[in-house]
Protein backbone atom coordinates (compact mmCIF):
# COMPACT_ATOMS: atom_id res chain seq x y z
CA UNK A 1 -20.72 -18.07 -6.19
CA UNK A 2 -17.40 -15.95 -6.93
CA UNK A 3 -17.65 -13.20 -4.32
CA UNK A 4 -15.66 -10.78 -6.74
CA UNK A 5 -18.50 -11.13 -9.10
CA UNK A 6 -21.13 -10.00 -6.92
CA UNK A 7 -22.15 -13.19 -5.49
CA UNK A 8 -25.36 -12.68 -3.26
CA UNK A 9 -24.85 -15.19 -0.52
CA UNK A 10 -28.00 -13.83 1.49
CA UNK A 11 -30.13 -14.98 -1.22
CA UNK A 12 -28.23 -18.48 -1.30
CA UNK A 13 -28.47 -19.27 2.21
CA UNK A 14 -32.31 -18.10 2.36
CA UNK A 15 -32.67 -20.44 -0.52
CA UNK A 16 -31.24 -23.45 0.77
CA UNK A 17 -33.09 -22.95 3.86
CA UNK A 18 -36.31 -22.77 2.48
CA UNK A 19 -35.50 -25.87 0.49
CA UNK A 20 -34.48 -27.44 3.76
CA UNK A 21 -38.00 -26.62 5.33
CA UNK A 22 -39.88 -28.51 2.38
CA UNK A 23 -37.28 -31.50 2.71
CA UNK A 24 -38.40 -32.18 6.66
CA UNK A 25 -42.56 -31.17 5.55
CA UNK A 26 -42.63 -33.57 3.38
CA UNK A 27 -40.25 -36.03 5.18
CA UNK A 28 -42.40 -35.57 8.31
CA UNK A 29 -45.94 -36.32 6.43
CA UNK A 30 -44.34 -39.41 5.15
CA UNK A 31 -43.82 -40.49 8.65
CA UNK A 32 -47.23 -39.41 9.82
CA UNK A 33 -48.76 -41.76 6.55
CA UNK A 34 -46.52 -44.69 7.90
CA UNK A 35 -48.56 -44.14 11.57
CA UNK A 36 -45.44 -43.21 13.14
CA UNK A 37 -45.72 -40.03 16.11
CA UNK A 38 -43.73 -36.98 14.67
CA UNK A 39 -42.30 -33.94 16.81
CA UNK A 40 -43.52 -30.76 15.65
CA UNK A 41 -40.78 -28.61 17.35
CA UNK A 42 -37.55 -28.21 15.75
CA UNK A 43 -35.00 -29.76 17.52
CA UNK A 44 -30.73 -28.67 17.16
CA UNK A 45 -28.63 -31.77 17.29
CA UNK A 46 -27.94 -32.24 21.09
CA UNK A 47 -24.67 -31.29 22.84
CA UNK A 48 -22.70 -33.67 24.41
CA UNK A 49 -21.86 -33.79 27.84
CA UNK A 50 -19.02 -34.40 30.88
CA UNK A 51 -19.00 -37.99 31.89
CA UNK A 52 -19.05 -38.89 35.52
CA UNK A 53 -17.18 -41.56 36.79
CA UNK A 54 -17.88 -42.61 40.50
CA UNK A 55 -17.70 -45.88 42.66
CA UNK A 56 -19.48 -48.01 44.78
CA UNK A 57 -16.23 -48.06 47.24
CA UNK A 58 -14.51 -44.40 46.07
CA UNK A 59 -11.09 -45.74 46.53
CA UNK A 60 -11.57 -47.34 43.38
CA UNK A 61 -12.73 -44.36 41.45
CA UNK A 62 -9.57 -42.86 42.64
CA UNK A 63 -7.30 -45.48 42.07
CA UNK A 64 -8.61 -45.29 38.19
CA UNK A 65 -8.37 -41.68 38.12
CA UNK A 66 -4.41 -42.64 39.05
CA UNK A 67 -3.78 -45.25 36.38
CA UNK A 68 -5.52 -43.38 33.70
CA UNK A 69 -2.83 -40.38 34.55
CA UNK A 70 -0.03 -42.51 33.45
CA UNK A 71 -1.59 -42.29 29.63
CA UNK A 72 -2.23 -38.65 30.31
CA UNK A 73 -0.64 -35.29 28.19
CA UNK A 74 0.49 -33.31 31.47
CA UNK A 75 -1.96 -35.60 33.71
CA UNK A 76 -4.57 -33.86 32.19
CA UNK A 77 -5.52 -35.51 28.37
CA UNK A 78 -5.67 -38.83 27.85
CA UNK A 79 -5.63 -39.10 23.40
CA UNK A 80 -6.72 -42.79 22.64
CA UNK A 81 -7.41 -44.26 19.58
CA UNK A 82 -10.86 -42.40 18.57
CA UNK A 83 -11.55 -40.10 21.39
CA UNK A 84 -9.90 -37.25 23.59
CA UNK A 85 -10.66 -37.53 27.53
CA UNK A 86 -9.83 -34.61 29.57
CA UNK A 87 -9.63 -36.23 33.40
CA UNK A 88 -10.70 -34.21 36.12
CA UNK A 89 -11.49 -34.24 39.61
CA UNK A 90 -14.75 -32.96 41.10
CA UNK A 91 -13.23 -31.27 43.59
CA UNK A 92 -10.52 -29.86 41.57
CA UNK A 93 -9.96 -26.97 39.14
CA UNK A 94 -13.13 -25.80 36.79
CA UNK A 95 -12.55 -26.89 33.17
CA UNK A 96 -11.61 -23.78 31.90
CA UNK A 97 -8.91 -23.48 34.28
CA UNK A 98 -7.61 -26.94 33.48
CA UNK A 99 -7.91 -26.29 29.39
CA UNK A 100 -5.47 -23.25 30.17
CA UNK A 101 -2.71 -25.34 32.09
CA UNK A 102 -2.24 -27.08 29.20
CA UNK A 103 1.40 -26.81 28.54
CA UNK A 104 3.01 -25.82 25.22
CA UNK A 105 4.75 -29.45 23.54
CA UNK A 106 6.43 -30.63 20.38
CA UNK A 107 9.18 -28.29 20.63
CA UNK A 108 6.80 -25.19 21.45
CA UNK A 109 3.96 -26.38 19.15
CA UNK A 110 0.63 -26.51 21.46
CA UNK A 111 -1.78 -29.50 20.01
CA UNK A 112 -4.85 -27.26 21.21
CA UNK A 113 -6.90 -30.26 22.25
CA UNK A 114 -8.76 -27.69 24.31
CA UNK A 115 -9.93 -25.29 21.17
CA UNK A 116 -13.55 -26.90 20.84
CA UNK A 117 -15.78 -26.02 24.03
CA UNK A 118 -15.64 -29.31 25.81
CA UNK A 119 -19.46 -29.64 26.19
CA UNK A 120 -20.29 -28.78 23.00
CA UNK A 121 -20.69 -31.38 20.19
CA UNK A 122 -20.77 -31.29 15.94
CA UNK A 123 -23.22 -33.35 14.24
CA UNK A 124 -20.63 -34.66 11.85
CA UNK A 125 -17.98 -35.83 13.63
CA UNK A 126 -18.45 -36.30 17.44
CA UNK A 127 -14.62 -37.85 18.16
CA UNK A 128 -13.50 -34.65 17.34
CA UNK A 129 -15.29 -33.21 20.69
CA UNK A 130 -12.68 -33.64 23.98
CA UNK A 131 -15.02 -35.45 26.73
CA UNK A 132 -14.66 -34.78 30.23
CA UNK A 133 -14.25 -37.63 32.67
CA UNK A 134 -15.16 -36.11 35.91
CA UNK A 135 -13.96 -38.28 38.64
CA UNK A 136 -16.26 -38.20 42.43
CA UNK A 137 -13.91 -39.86 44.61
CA UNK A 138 -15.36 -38.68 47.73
CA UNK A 139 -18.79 -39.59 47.22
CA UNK A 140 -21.70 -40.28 44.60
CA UNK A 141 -22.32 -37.81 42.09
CA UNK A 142 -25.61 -35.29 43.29
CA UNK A 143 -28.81 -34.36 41.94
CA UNK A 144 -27.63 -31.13 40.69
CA UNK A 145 -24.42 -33.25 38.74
CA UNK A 146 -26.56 -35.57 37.10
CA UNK A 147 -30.69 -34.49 37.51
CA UNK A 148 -31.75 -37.41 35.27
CA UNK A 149 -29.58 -40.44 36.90
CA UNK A 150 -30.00 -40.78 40.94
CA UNK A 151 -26.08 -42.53 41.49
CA UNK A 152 -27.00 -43.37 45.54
CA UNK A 153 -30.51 -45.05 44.42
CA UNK A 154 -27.98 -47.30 42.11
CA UNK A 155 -25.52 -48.00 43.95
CA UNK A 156 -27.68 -48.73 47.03
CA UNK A 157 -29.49 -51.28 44.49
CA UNK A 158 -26.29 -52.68 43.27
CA UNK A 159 -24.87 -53.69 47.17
CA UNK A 160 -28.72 -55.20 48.11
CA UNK A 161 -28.58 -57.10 44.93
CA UNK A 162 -25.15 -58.53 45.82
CA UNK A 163 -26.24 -59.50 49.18
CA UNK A 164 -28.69 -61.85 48.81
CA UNK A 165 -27.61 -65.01 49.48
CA UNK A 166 -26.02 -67.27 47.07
CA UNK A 167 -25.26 -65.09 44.11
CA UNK A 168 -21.36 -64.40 42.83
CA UNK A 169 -21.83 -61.32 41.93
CA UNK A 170 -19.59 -58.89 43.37
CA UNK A 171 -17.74 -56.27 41.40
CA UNK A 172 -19.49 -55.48 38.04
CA UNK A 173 -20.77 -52.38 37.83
CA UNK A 174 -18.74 -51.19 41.28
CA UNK A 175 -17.47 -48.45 38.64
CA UNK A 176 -19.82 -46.21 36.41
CA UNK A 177 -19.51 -43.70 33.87
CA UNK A 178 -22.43 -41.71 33.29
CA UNK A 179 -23.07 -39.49 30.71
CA UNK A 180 -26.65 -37.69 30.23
CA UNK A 181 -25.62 -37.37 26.75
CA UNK A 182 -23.06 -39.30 24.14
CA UNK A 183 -22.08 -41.01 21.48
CA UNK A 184 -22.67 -44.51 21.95
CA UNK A 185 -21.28 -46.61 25.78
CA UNK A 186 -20.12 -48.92 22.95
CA UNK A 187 -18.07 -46.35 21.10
CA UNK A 188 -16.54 -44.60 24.00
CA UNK A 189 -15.44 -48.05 25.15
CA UNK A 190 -14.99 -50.16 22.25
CA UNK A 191 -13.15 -47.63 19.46
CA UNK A 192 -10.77 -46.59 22.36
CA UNK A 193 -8.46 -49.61 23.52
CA UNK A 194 -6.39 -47.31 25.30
CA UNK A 195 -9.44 -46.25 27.57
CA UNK A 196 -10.52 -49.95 28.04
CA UNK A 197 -6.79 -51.45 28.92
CA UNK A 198 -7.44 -49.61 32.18
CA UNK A 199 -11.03 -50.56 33.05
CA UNK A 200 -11.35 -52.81 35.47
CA UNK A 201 -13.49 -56.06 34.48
CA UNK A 202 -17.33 -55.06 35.02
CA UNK A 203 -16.78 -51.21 34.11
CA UNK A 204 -20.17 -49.89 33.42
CA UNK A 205 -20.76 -47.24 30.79
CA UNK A 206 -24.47 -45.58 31.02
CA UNK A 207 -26.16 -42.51 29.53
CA UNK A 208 -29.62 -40.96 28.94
CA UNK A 209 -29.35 -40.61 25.08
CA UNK A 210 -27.18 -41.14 22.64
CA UNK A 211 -26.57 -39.77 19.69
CA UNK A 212 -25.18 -42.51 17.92
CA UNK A 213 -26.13 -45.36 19.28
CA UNK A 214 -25.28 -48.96 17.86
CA UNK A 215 -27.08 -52.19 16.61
CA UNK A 216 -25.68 -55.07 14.81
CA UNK A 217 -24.11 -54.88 11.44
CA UNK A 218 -24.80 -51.33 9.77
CA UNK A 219 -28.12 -50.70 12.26
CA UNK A 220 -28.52 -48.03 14.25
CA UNK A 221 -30.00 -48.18 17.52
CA UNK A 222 -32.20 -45.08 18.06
CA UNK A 223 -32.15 -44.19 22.01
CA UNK A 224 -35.42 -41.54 22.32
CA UNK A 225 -34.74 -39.13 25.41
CA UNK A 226 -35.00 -40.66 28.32
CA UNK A 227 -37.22 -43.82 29.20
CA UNK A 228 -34.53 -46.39 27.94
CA UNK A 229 -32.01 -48.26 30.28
CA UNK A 230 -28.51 -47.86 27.77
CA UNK A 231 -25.33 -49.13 29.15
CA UNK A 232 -21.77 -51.51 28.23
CA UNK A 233 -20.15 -53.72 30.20
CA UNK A 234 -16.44 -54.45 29.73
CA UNK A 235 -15.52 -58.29 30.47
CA UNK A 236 -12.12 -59.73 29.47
CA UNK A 237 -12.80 -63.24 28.41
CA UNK A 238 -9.40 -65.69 28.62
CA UNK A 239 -8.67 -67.55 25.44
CA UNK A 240 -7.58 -70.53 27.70
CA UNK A 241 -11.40 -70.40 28.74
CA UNK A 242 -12.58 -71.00 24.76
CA UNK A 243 -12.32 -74.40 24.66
CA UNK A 244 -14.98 -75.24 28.05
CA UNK A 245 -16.65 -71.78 27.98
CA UNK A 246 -16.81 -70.73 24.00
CA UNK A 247 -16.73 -66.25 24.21
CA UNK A 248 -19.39 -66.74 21.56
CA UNK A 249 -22.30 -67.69 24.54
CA UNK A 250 -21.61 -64.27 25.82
CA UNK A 251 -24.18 -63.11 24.44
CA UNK A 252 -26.75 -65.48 25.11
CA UNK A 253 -25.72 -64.97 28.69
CA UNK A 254 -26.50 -61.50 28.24
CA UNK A 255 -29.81 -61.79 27.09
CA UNK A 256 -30.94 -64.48 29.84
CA UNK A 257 -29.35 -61.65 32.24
CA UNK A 258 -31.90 -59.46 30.67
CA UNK A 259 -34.90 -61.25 30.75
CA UNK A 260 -33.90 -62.78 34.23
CA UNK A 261 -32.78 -59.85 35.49
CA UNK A 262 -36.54 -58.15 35.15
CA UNK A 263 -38.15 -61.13 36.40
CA UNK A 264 -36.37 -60.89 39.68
CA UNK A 265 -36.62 -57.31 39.71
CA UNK A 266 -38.78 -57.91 43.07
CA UNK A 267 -40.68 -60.56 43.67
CA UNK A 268 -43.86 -59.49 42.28
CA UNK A 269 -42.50 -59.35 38.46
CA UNK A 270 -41.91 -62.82 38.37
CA UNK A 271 -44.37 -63.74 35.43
CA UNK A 272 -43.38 -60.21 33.30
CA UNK A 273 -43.92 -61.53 30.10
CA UNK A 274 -40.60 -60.80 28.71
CA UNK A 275 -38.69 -63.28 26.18
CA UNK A 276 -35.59 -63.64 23.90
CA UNK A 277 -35.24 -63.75 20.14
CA UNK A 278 -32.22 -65.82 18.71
CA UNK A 279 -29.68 -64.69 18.63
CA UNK A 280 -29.62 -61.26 20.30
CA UNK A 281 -33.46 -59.05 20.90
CA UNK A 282 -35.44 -58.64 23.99
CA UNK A 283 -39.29 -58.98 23.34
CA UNK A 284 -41.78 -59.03 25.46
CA UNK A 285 -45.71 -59.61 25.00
CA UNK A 286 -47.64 -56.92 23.28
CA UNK A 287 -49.95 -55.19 25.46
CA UNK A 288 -51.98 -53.19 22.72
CA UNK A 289 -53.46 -56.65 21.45
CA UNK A 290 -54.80 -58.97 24.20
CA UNK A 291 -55.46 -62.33 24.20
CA UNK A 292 -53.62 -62.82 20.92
CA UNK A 293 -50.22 -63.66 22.79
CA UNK A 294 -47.85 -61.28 19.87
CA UNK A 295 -44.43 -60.12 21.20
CA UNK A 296 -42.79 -56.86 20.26
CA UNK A 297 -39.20 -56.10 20.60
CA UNK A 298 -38.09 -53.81 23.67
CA UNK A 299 -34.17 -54.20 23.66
CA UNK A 300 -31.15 -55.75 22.07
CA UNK A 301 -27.50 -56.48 22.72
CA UNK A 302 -24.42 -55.95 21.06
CA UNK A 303 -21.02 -57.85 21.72
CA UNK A 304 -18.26 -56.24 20.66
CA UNK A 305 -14.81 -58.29 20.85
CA UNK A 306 -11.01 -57.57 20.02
CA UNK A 307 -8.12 -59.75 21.41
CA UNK A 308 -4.60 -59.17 22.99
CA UNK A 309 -2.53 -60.76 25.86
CA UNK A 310 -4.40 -63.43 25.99
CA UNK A 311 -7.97 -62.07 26.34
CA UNK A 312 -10.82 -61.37 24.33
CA UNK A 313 -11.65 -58.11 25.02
CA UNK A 314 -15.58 -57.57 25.32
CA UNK A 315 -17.73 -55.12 25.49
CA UNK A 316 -21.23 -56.15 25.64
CA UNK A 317 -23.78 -53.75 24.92
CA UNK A 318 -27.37 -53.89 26.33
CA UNK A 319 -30.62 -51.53 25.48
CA UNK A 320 -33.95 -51.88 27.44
CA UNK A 321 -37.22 -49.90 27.31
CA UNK A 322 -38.44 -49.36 30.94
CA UNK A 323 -40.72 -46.26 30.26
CA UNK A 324 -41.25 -44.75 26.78
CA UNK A 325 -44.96 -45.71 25.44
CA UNK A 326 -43.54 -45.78 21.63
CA UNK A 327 -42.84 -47.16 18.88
CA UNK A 328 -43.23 -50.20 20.92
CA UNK A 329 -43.87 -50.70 24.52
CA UNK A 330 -42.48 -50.66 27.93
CA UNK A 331 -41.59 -52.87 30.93
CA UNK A 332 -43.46 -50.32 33.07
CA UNK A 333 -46.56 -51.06 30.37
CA UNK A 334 -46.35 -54.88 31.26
CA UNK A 335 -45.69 -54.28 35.08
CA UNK A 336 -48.30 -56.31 37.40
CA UNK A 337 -51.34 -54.06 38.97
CA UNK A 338 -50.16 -52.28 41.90
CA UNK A 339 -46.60 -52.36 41.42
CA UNK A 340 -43.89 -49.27 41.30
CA UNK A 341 -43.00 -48.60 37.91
CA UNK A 342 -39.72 -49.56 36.99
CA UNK A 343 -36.24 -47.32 37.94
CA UNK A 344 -33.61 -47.35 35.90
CA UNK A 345 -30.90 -47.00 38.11
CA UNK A 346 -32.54 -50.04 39.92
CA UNK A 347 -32.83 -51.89 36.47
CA UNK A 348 -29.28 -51.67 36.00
CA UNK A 349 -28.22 -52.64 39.14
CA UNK A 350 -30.47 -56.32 38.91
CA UNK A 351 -28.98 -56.75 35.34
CA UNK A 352 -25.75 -56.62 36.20
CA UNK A 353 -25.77 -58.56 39.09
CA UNK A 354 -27.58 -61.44 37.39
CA UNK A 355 -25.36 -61.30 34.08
CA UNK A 356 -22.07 -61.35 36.63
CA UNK A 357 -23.79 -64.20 38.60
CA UNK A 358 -24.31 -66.20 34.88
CA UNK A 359 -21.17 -64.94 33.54
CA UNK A 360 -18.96 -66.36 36.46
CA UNK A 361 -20.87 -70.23 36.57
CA UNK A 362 -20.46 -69.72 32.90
CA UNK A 363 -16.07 -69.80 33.51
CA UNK A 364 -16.80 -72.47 35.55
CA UNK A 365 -19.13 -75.37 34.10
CA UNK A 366 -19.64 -73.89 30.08
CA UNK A 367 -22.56 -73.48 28.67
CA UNK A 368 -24.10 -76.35 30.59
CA UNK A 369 -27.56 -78.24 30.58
CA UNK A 370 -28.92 -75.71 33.34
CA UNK A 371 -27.58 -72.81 31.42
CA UNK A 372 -28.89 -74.68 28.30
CA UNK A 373 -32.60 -74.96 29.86
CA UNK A 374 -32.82 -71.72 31.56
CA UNK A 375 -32.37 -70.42 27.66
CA UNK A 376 -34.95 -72.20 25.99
CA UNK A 377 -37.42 -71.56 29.29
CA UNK A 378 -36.75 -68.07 27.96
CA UNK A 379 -36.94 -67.85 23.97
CA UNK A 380 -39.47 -67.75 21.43
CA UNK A 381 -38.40 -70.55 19.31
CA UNK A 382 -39.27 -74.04 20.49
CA UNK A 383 -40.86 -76.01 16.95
CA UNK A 384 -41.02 -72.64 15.49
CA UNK A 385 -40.85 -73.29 11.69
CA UNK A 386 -38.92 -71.45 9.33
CA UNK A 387 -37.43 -70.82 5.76
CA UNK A 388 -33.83 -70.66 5.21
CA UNK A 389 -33.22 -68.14 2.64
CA UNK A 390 -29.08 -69.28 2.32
CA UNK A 391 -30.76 -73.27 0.87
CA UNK A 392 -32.68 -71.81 -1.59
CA UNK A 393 -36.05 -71.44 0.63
CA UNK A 394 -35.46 -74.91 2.50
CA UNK A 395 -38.76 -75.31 4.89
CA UNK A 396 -37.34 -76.62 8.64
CA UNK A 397 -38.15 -76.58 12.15
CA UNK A 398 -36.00 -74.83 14.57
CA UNK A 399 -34.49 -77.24 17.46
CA UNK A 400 -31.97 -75.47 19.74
CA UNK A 401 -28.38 -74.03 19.56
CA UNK A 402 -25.90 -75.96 19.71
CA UNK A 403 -23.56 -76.06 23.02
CA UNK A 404 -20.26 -76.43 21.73
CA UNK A 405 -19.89 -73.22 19.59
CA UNK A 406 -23.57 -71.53 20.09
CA UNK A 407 -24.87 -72.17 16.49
CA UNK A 408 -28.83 -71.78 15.75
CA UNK A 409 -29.63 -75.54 14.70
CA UNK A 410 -32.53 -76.71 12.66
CA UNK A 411 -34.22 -79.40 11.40
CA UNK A 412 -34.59 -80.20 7.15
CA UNK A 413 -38.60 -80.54 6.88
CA UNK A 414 -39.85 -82.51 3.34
CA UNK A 415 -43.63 -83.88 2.67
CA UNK A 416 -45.93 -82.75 5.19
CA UNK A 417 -43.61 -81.10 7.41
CA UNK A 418 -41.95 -84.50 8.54
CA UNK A 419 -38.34 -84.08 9.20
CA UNK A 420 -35.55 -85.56 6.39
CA UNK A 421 -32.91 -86.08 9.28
CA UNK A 422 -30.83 -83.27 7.51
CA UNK A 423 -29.63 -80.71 10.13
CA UNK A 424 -28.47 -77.31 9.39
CA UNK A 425 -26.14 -75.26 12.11
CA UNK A 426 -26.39 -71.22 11.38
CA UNK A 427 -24.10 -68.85 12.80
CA UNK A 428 -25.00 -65.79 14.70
CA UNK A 429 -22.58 -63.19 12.39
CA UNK A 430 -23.78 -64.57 9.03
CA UNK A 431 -27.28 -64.53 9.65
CA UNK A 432 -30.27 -62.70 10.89
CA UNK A 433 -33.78 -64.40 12.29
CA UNK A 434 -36.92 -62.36 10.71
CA UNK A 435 -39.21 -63.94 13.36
CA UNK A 436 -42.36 -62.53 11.97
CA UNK A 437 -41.61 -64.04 8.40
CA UNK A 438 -40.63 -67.21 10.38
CA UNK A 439 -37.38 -66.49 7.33
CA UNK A 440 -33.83 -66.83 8.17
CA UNK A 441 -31.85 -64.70 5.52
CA UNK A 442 -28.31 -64.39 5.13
CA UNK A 443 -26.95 -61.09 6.70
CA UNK A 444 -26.36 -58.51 4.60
């Protein structure tokens, strides 16, 4: 509407809101028809906030905080390639006196990196947001810092777990970011090189929610508040390496950290029923329908890789569902009688340890028959038959994965399901495994 005219904006914005309210009625009882719980309240798109980097040693907190200066606008800003970091130290300045020492630049033109509130967040375009890194190099982040992540019950996890006798596990997760609220870990690590050049290898990025979380291809991964283990894990992977340990078992090691990492929780969740779907989703059995032995997804993983210098540069994300009771279930749903429910921070902490502890034999011996056996002890598709939608609808039988290069390999099938001898090798990137249509279809 032309203002000069007369325009009545009022009755324009009362308009579109009232056609808004309609869209998310009827939006909402479409949801409700498809059996699918439905928040009544209105909810604002969340803000995002400060990340909290501490470690299990705080020299090495500290020693980050150092090297990241040296990438720094006037110590302070670090621009990388997607995101804006504004490093601080807990026991520093507040953030509004930092986002005033900001000195003028560009022959006296100020980039005001500081002009959106640091804490607050747009729903359409979250990189534009500067996110503080708040460095605790003194000790653990408290209670009152971050109410819905307990840093000391993690950390005190973490050194048990890489204790016990035997493992190799030593330094992942020895740094953590925490953030109660962000993007995606994946995001704020992978789209910013310039961050992850300076991570050490087993940097840990966790949160509460995101906002924008990540699955393969064009999914999204939708992280409800609170409930749901979410980190990444940077590893640099040595090209020299490809040839005895291909990068592409990453993520196979990833999900037998998972479903290991659960198991040996304690030693009373040995038998949790939890299993692995080729080539990257955690299931585990369905409680809601006993006796008839159906699994239900509860997590996935995303590997994320670029390459200089000589490394592939990884970071490997991982989402579990400890607590929430929907859409599907919970490891605390499948815990044995009598048990403590599940902690996060002490989830993490097994995970990590046992994916380090696999990761490092991996470097060493490839993916080996051990490594080999330990998979198939823990995935769904031993004889599973299937249809491959890429030959035209081809009926075969599912045998392994290959251990040179990781492929998914199956088995032709012709007259009453005996096998042809014709073998078919499917890669992970190309296509996806419906595993209640038994179909393998070509990613699209």
């Amino acid at each position: 509407l032309d203002a000069s005219k007369g325009g009545n904006y009022a009755k324009v914005v009362e308009a579109v809101a009232k056609d808004d309210e309609i869209r998310v009625a009827f939006m909402k009882a479409l949801l409700l028809k498809l059996g699918l719980l439905v928040t009544e309240e209105v909810q604002s798109p969340p803000s995002l906030s400060a990340l909290h980097v501490s470690s299990l040693y705080n020299d090495e907190a500290a020693k980050l905080f150092e090297d990241l200066k040296t990438d720094a606008v006037a110590d302070l800003f670090m621009k990388a390639e997607q995101d804006t970091f504004m490093l601080v130290k807990k026991d520093a300045l507040s953030l509004d006196a930092l986002a005033d020492s900001l000195p003028s630049s560009n022959n006296g033109q100020v980039e005001d990196l500081t002009k959106a509130d640091p804490l607050a967040s747009s729903p359409l375009d979250y990189s534009t947001i500067t996110k503080p890194m708040i460095f605790h190099e003194h000790s653990p982040p408290s209670h009152a810092d971050t109410p819905y992540f307990n840093h000391s019950l993690f950390y005190d996890s973490l050194l048990e777990y890489q204790s016990k006798g035997g493992t190799r596990a030593n330094s992942w997760g020895n740094v953590l970011m925490y953030g109660e609220t962000v993007t995606s870990t994946n995001t704020l690590l992978e789209k910013n090189p310039k961050l992850q050049n300076h991570l050490p290898d087993g940097f840990t990025a966790t949160a509460t929610t995101q906002v924008a979380g990540r699955g393969r291809g064009t999914n999204a991964w939708i992280s409800p508040p609170r409930g749901q283990l979410i980190f990444s894990v940077t590893v640099r992977h040595p090209l020299t390496l490809n040839e005895k340990a291909p990068v592409v078992f990453v993520q196979y090691l990833a999900a037998i950290a998972v479903a290991e990492g659960v198991r040996t929780y304690d030693k009373e969740y040995r038998d949790m029923p939890v299993k692995l779907k080729w080539p990257n989703d955690i299931y585990a059995l369905d409680p809601s329908k006993p006796g008839k032995n159906e699994y239900i997804k509860i997590g996935g993983i995303l590997v994320n890789s670029s390459y200089s210098s000589g490394n592939y540069n990884l970071v490997i994300g991982i989402g579990v569902n400890c607590a929430n009771a929907a859409p599907t279930t919970s490891l605390n749903a499948l815990r044995p009688a009598g048990t403590p429910e599940f902690s996060i921070e002490k989830c993490l902490a097994r995970i990590l340890t046992t994916f380090e502890d696999i990761y490092k034999r991996f470097r060493e011996v490839g993916f080996d028959r051990i490594l080999e056996e330990q998979y198939y002890r823990l995935w769904l598709h031993s004889g599973q038959i299937v249809t491959l939608e890429a030959e035209g609808g081809v009926r075969a039988r599912v045998v392994g994965i290959t251990r040179d290069w990781g492929l998914l390999k199956v088995e032709e099938l012709g007259w009453e399901d005996k096998p042809t001898g014709k073998i078919f090798e499917m890669q992970t990137d190309s296509n996806s495994f419906d595993f209640f249509k038994g179909l393998i279809k070509v990613k699209k």
